[in-house]
PDB file of N, CA and C in Angstrom:
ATOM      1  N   UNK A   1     -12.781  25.468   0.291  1.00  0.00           N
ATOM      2  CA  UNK A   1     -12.779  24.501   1.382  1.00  0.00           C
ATOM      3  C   UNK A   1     -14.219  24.202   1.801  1.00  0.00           C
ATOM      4  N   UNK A   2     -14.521  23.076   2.283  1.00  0.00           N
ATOM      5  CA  UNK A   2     -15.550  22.338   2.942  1.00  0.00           C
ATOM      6  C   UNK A   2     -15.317  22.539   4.141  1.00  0.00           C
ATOM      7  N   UNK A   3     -16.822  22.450   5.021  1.00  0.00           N
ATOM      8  CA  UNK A   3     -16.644  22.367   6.700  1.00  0.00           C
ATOM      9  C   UNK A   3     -17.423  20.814   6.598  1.00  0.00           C
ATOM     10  N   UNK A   4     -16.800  19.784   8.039  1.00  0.00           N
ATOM     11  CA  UNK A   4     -16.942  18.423   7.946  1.00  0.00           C
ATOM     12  C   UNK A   4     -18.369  18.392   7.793  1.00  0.00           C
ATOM     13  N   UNK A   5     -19.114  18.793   7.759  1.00  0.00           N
ATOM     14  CA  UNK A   5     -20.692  18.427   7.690  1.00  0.00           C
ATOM     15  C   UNK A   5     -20.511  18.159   6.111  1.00  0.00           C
ATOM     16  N   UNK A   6     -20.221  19.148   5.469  1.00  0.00           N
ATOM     17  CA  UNK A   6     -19.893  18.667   3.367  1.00  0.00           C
ATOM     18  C   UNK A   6     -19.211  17.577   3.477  1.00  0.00           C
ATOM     19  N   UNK A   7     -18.059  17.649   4.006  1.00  0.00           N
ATOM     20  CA  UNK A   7     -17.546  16.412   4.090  1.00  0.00           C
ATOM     21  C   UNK A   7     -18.338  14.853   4.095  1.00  0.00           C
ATOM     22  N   UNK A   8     -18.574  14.724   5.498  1.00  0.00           N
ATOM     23  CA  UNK A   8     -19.088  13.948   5.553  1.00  0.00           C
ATOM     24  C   UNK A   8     -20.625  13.612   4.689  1.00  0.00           C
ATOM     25  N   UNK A   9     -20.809  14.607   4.233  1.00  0.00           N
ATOM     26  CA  UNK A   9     -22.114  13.750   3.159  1.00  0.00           C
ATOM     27  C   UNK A   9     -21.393  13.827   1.642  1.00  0.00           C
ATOM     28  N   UNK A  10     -20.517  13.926   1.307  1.00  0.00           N
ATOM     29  CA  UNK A  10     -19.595  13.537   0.541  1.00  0.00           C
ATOM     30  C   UNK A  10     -19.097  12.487   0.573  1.00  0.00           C
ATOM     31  N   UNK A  11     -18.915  12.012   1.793  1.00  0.00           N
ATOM     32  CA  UNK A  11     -18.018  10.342   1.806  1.00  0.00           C
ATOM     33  C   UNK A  11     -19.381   9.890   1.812  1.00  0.00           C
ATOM     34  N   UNK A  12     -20.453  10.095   2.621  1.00  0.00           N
ATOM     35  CA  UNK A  12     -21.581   9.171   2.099  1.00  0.00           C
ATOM     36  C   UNK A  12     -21.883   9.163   0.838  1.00  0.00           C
ATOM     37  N   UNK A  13     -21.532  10.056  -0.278  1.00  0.00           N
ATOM     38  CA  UNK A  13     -22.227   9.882  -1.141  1.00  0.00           C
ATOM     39  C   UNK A  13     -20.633   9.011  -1.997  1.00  0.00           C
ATOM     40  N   UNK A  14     -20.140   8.549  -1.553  1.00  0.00           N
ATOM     41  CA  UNK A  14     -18.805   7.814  -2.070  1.00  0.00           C
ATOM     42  C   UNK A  14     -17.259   8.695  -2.707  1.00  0.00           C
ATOM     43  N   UNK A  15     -17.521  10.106  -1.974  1.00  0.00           N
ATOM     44  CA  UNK A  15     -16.251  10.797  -1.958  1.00  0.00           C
ATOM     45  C   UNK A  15     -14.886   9.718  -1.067  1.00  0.00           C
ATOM     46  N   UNK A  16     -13.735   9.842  -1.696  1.00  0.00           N
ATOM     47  CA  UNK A  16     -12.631   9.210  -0.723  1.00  0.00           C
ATOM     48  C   UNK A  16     -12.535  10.482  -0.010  1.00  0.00           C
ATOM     49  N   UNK A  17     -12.078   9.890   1.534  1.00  0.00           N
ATOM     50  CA  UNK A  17     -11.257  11.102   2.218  1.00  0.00           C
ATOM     51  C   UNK A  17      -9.863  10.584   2.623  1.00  0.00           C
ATOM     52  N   UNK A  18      -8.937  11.174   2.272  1.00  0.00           N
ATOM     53  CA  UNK A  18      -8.033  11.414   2.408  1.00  0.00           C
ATOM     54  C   UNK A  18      -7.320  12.340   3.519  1.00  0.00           C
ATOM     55  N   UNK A  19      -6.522  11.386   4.861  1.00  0.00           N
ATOM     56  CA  UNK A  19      -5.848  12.544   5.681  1.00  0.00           C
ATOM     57  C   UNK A  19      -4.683  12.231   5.204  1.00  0.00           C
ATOM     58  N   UNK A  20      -3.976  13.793   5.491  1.00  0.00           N
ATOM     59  CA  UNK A  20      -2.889  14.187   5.049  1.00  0.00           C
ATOM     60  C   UNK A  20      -1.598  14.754   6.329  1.00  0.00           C
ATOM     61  N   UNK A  21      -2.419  14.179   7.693  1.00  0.00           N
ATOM     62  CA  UNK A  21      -1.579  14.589   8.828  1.00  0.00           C
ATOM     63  C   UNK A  21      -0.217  13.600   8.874  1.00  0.00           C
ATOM     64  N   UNK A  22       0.606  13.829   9.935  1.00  0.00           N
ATOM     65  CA  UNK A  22       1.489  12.308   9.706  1.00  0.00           C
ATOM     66  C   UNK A  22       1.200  11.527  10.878  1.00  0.00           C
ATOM     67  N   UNK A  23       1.704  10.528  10.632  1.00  0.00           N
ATOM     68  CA  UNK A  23       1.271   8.993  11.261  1.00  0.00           C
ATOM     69  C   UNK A  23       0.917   9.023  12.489  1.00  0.00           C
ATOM     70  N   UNK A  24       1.812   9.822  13.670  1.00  0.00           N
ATOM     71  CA  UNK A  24       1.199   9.577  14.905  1.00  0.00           C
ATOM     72  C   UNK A  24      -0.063  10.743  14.654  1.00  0.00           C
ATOM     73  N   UNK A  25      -0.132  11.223  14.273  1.00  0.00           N
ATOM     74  CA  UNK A  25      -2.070  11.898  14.600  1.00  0.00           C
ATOM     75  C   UNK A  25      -2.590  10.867  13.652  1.00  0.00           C
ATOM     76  N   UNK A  26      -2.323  10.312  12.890  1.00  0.00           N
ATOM     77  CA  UNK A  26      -3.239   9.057  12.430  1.00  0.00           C
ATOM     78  C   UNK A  26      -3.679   8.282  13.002  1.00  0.00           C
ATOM     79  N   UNK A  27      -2.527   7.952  13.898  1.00  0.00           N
ATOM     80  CA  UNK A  27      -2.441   6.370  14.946  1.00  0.00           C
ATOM     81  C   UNK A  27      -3.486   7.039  15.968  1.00  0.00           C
ATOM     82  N   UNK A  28      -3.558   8.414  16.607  1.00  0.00           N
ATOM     83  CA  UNK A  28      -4.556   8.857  17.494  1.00  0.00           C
ATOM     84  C   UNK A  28      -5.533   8.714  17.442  1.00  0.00           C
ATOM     85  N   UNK A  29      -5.746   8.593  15.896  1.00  0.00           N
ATOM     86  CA  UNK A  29      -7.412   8.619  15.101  1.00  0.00           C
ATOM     87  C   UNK A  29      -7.949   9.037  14.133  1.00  0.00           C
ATOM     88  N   UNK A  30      -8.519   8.893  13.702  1.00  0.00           N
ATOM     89  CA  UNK A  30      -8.581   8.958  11.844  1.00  0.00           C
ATOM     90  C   UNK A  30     -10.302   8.838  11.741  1.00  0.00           C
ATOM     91  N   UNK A  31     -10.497   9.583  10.488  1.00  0.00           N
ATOM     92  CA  UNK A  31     -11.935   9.442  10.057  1.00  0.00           C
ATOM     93  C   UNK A  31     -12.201   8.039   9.576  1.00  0.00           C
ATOM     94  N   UNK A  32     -13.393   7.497   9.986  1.00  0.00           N
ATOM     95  CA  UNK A  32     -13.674   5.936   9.535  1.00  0.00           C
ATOM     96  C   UNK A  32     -13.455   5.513   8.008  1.00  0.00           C
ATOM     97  N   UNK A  33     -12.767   4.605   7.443  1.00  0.00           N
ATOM     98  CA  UNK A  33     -12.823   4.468   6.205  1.00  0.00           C
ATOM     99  C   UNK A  33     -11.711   5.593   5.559  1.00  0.00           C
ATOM    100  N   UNK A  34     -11.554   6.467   5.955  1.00  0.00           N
ATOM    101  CA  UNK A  34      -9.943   7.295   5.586  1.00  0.00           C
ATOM    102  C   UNK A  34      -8.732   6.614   5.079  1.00  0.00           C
ATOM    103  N   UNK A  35      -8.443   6.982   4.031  1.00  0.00           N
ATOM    104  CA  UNK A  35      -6.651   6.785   3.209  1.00  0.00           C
ATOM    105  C   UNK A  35      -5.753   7.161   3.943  1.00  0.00           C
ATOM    106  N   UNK A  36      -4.773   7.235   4.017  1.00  0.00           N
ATOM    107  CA  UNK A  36      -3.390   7.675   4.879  1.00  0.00           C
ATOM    108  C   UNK A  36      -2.185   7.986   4.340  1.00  0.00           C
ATOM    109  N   UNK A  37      -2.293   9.741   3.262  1.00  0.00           N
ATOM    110  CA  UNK A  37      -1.288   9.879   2.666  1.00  0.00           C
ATOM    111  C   UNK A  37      -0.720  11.205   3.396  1.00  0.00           C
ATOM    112  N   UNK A  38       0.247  11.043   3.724  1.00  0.00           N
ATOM    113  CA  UNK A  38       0.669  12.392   4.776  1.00  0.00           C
ATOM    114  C   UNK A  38       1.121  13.097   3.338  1.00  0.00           C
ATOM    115  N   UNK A  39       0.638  14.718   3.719  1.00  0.00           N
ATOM    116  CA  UNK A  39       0.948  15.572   2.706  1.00  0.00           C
ATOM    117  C   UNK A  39       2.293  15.760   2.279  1.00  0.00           C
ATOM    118  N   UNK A  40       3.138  15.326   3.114  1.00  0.00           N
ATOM    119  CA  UNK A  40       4.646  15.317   2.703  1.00  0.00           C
ATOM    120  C   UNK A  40       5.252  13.814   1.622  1.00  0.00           C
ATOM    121  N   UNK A  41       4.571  13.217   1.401  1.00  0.00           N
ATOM    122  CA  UNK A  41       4.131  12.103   0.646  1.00  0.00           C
ATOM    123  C   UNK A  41       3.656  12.436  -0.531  1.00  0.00           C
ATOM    124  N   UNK A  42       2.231  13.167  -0.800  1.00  0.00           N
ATOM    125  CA  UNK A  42       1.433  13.653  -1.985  1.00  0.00           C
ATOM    126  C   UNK A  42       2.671  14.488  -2.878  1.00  0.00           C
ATOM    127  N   UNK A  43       3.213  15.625  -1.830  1.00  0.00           N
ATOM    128  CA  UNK A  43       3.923  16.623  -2.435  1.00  0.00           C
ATOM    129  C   UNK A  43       5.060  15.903  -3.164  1.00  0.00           C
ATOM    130  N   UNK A  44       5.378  14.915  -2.498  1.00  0.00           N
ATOM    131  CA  UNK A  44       6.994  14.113  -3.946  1.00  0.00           C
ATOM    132  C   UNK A  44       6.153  13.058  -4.839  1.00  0.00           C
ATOM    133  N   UNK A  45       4.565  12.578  -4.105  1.00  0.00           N
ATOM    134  CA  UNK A  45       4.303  11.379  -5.118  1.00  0.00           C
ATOM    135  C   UNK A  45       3.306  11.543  -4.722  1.00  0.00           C
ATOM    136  N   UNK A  46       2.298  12.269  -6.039  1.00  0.00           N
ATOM    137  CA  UNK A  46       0.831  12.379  -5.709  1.00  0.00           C
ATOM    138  C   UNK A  46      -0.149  11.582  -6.333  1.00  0.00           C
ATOM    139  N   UNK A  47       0.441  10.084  -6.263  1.00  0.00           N
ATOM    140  CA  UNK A  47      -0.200   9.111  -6.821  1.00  0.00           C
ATOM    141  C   UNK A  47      -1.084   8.423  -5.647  1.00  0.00           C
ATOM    142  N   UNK A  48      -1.951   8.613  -5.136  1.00  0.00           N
ATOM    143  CA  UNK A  48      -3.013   8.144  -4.327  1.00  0.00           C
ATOM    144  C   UNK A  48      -4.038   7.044  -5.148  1.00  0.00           C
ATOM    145  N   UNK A  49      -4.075   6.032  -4.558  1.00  0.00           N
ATOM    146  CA  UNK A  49      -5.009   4.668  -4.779  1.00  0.00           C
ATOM    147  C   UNK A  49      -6.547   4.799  -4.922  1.00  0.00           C
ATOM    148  N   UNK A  50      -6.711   6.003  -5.567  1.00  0.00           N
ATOM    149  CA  UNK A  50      -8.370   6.740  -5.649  1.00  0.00           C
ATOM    150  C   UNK A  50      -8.379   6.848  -7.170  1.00  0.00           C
ATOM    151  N   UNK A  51      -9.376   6.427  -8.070  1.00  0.00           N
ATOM    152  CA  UNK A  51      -9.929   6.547  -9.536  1.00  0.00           C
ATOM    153  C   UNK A  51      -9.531   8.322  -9.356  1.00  0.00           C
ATOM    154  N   UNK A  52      -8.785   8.658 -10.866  1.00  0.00           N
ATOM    155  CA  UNK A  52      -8.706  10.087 -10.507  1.00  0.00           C
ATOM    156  C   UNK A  52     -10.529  10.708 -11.028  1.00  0.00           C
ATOM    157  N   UNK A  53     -11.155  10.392 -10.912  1.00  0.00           N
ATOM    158  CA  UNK A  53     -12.662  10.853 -11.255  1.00  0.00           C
ATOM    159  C   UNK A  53     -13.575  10.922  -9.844  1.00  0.00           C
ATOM    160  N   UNK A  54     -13.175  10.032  -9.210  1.00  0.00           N
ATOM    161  CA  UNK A  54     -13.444  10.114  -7.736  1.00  0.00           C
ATOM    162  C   UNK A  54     -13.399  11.236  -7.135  1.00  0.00           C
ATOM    163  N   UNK A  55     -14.538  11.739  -6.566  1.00  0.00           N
ATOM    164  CA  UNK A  55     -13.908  12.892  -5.635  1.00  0.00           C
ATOM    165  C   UNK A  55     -13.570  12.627  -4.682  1.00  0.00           C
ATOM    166  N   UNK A  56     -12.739  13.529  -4.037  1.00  0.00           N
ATOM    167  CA  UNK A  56     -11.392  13.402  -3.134  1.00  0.00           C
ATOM    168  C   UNK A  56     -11.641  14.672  -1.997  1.00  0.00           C
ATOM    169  N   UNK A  57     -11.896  14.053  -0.486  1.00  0.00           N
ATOM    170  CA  UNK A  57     -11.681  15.008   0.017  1.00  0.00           C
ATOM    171  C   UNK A  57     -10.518  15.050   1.075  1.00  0.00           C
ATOM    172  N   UNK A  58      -9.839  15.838   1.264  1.00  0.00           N
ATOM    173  CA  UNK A  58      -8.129  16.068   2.097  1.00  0.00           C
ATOM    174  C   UNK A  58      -8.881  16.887   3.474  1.00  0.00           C
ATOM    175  N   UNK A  59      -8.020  15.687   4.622  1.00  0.00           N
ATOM    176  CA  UNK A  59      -7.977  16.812   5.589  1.00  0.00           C
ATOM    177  C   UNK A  59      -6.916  16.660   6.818  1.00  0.00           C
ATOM    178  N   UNK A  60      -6.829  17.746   7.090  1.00  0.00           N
ATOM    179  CA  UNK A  60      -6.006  17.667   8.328  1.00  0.00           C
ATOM    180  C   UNK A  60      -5.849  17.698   9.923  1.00  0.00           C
ATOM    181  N   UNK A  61      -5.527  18.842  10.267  1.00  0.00           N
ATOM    182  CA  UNK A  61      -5.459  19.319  11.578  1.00  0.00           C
ATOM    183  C   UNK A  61      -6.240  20.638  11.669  1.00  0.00           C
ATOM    184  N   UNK A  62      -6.539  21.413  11.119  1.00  0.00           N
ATOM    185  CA  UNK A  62      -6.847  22.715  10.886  1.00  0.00           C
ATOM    186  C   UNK A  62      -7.384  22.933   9.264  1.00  0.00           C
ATOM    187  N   UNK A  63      -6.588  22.694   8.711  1.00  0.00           N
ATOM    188  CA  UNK A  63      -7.321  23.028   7.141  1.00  0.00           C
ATOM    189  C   UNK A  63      -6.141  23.601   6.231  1.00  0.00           C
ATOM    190  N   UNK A  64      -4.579  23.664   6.651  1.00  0.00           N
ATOM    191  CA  UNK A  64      -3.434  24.279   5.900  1.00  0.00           C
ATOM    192  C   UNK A  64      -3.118  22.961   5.001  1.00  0.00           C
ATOM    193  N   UNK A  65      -2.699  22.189   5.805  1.00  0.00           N
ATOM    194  CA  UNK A  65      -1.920  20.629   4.758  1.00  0.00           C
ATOM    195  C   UNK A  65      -3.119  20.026   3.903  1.00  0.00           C
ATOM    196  N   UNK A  66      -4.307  20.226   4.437  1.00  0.00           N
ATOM    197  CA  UNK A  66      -5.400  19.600   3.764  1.00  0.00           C
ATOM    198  C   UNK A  66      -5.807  20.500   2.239  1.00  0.00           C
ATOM    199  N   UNK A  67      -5.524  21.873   2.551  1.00  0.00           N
ATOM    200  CA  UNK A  67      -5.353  22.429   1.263  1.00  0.00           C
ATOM    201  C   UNK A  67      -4.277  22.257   0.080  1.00  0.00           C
ATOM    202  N   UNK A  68      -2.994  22.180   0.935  1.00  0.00           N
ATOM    203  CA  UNK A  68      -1.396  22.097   0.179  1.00  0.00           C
ATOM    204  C   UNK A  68      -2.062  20.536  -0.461  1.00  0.00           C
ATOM    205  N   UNK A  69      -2.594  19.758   0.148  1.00  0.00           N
ATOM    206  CA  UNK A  69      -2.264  18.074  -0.551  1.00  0.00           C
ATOM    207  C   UNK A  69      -3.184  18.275  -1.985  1.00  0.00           C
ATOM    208  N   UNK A  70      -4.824  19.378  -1.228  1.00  0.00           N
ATOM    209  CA  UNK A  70      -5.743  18.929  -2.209  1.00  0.00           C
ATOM    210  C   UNK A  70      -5.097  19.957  -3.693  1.00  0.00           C
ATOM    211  N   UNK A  71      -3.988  20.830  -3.247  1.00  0.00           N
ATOM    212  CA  UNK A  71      -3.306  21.868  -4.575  1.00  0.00           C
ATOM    213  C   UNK A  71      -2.648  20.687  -5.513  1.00  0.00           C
ATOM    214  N   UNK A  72      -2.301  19.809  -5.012  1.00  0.00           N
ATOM    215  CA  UNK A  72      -1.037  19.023  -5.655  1.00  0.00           C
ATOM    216  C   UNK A  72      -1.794  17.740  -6.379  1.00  0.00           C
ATOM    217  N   UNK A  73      -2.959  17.430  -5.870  1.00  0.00           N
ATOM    218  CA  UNK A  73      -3.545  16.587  -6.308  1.00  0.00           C
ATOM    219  C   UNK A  73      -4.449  16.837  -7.517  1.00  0.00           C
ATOM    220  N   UNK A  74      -4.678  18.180  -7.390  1.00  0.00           N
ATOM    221  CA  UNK A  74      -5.768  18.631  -8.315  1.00  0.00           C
ATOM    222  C   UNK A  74      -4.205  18.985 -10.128  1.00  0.00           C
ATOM    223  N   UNK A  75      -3.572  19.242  -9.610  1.00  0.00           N
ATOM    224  CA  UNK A  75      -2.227  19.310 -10.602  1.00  0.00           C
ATOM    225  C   UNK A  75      -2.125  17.954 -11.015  1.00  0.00           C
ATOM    226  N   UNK A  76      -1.894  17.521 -10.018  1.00  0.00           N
ATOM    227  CA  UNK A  76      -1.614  15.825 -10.646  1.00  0.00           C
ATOM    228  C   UNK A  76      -3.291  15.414 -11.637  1.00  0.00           C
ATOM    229  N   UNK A  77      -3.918  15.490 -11.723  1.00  0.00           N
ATOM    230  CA  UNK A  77      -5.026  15.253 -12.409  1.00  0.00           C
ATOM    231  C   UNK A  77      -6.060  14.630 -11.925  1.00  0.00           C
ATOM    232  N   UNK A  78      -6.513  15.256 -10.923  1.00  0.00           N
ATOM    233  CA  UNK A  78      -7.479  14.537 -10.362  1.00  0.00           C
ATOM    234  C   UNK A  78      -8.608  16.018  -9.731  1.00  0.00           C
ATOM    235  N   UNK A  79      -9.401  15.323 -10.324  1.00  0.00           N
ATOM    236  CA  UNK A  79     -10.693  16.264 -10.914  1.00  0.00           C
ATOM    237  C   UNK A  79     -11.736  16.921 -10.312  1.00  0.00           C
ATOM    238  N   UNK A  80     -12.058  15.994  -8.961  1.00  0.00           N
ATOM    239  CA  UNK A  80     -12.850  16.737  -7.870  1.00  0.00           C
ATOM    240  C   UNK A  80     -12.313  16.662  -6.927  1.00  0.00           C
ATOM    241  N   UNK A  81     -11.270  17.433  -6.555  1.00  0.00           N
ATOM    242  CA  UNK A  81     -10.423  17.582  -4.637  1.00  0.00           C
ATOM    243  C   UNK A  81     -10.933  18.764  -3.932  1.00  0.00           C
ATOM    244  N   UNK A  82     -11.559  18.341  -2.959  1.00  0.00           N
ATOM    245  CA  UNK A  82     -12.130  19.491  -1.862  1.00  0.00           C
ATOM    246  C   UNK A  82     -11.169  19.173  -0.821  1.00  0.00           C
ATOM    247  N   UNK A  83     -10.603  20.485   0.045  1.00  0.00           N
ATOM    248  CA  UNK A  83     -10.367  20.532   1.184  1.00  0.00           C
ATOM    249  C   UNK A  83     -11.076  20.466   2.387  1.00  0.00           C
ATOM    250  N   UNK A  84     -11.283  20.052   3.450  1.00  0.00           N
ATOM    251  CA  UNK A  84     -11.699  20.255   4.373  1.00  0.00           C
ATOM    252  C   UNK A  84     -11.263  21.316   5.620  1.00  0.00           C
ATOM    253  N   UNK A  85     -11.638  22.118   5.952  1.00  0.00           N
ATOM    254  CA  UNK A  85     -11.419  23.184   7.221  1.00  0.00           C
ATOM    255  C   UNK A  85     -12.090  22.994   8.300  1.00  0.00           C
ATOM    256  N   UNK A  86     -11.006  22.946   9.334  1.00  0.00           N
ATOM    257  CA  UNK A  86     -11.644  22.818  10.803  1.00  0.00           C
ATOM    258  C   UNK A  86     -11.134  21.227  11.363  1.00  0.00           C
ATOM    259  N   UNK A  87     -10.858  20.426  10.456  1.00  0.00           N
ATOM    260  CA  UNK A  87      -9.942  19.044  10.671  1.00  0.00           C
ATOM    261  C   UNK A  87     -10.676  18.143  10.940  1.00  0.00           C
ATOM    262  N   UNK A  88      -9.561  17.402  11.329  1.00  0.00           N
ATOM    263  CA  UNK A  88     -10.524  15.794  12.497  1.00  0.00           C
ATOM    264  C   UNK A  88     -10.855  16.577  13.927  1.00  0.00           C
ATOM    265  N   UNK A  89     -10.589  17.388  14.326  1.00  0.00           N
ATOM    266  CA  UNK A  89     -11.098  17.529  16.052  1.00  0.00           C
ATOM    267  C   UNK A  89     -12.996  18.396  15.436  1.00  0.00           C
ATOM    268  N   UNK A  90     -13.089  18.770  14.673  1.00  0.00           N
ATOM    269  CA  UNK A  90     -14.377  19.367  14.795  1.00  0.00           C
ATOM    270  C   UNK A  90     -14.692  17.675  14.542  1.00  0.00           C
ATOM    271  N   UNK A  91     -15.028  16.885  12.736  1.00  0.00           N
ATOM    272  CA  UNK A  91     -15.198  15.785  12.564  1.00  0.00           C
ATOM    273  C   UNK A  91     -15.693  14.735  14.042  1.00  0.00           C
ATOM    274  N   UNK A  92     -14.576  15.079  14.688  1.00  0.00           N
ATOM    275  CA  UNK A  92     -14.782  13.815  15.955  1.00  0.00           C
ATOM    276  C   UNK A  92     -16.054  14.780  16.994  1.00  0.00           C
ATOM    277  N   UNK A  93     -15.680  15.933  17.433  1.00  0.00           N
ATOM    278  CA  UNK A  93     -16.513  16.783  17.627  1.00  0.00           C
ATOM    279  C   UNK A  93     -18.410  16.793  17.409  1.00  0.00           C
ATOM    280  N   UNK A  94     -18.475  16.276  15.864  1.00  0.00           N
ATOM    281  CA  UNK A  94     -19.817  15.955  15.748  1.00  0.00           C
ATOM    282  C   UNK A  94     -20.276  15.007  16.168  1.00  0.00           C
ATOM    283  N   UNK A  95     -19.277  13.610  16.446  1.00  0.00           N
ATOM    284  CA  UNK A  95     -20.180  12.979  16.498  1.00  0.00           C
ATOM    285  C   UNK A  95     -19.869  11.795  15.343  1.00  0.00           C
ATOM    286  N   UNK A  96     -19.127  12.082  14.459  1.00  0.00           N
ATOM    287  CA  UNK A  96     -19.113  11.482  12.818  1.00  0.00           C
ATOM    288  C   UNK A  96     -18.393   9.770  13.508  1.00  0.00           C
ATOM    289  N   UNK A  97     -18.303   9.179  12.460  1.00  0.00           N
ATOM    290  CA  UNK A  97     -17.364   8.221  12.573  1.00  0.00           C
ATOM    291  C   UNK A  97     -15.897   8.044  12.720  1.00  0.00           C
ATOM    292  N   UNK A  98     -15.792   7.475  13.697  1.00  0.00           N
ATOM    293  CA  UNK A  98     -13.480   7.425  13.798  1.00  0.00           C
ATOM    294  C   UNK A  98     -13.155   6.233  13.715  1.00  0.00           C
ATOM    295  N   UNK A  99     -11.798   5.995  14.060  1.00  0.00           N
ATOM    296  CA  UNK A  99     -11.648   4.749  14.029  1.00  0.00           C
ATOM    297  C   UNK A  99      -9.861   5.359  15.138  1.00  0.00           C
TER     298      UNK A  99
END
């Protein structure tokens, strides 16, 4: 796992991030530029709209679903998935971008 500081210089450097919470903590707020595949989604269809060469980073609330999505994704074939630990409340916490 990553803490959002990797993160975020990961999406700068053109990592996707991917949250994996469900919709109403999405609708609350979301990392800027973030996908929107709730991990209960990945787990029946882990076809996400990301080049599988892309790295991919998953996150959640804490760092549990953001791991389960980035397990299922890395199975499905996709080649660089980091988790993130510590979620969107540290993320918003720094300072980073939301939306």
């Amino acid at each position: 796992m990553i803490d959002h500081h990797e993160a975020r210089a990961a999406q700068q450097d053109g990592a996707a991030l991917i949250d994996v919470r469900e919709r109403d903590e999405w609708e609350s707020g979301h990392v800027a530029g973030a996908l929107f595949y709730p991990v209960t989604r990945i787990s029946s269809d882990p076809d996400v709209d990301v080049d599988p060469d892309t790295p991919i980073v998953t996150y959640c609330k804490a760092g549990a679903r953001a791991e389960r999505a980035a397990d299922v994704l890395r199975a499905a074939g996709y080649t660089d998935v980091r988790a993130m630990r510590g979620g969107f409340a540290d993320w918003a916490a720094a300072g980073y971008p939301t939306e």
